[in-house]
C-alpha atoms as a PDB file:
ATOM      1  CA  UNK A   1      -3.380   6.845 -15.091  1.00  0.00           C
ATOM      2  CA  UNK A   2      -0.108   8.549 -16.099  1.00  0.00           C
ATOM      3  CA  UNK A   3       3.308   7.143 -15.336  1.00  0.00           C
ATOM      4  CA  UNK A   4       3.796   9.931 -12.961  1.00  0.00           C
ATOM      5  CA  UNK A   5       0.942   9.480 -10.858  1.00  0.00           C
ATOM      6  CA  UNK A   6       1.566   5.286 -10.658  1.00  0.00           C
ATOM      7  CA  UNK A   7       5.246   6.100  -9.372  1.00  0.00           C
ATOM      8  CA  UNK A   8       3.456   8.325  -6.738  1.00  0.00           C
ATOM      9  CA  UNK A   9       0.773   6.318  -5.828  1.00  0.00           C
ATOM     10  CA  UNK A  10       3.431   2.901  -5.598  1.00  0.00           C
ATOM     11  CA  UNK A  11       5.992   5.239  -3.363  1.00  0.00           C
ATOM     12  CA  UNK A  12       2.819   6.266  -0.919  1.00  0.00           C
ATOM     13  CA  UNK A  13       1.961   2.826  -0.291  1.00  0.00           C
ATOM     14  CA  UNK A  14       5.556   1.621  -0.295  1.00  0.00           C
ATOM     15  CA  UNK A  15       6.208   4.326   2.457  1.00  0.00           C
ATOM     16  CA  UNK A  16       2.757   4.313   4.548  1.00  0.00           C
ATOM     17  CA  UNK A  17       2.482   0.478   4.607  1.00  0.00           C
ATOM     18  CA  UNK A  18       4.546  -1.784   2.817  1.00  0.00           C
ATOM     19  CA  UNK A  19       7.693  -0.494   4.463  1.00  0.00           C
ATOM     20  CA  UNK A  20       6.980  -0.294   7.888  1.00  0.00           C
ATOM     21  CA  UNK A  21       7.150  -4.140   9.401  1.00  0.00           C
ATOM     22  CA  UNK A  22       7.962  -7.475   8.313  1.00  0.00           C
ATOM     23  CA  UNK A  23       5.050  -9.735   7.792  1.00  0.00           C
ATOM     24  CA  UNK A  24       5.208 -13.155   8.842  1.00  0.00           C
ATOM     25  CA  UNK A  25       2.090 -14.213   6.437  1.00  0.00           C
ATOM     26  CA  UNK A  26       1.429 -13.102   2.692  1.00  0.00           C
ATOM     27  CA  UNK A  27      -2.141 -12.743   4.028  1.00  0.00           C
ATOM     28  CA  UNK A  28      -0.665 -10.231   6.042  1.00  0.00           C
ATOM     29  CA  UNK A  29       0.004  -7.418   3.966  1.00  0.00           C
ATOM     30  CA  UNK A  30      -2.974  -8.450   1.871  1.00  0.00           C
ATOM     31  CA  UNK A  31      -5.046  -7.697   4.735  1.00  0.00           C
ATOM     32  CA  UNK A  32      -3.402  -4.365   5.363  1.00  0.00           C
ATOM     33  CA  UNK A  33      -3.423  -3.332   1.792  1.00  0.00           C
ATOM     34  CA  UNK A  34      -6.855  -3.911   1.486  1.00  0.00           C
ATOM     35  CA  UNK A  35      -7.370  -0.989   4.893  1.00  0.00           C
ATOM     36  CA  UNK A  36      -5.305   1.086   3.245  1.00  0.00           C
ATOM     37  CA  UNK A  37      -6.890   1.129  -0.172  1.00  0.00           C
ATOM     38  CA  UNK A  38     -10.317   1.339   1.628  1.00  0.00           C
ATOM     39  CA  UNK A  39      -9.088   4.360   3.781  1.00  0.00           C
ATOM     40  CA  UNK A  40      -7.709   6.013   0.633  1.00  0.00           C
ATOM     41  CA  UNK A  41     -10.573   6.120  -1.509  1.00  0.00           C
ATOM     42  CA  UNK A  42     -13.158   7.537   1.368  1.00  0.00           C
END
């Protein structure tokens, strides 16, 4: 993957998910991360 498309890919997620609410749990956003990714690839 080019440097380009990592810094695009890591704002996405940091904008649709990582940035939206405070998790209480690490298994929290792990959880959600794994939705997302599976969402993204279909």
């Amino acid at each position: 993957m080019s440097e380009r498309l990592h810094e695009s890919f890591n704002g996405s997620l940091r904008e649709e998910l990582l940035n939206e609410e405070i998790f209480g749990t690490l298994e929290a956003p792990r959880r959600k991360l794994a939705l997302w990714r599976y969402d993204h690839r279909s």
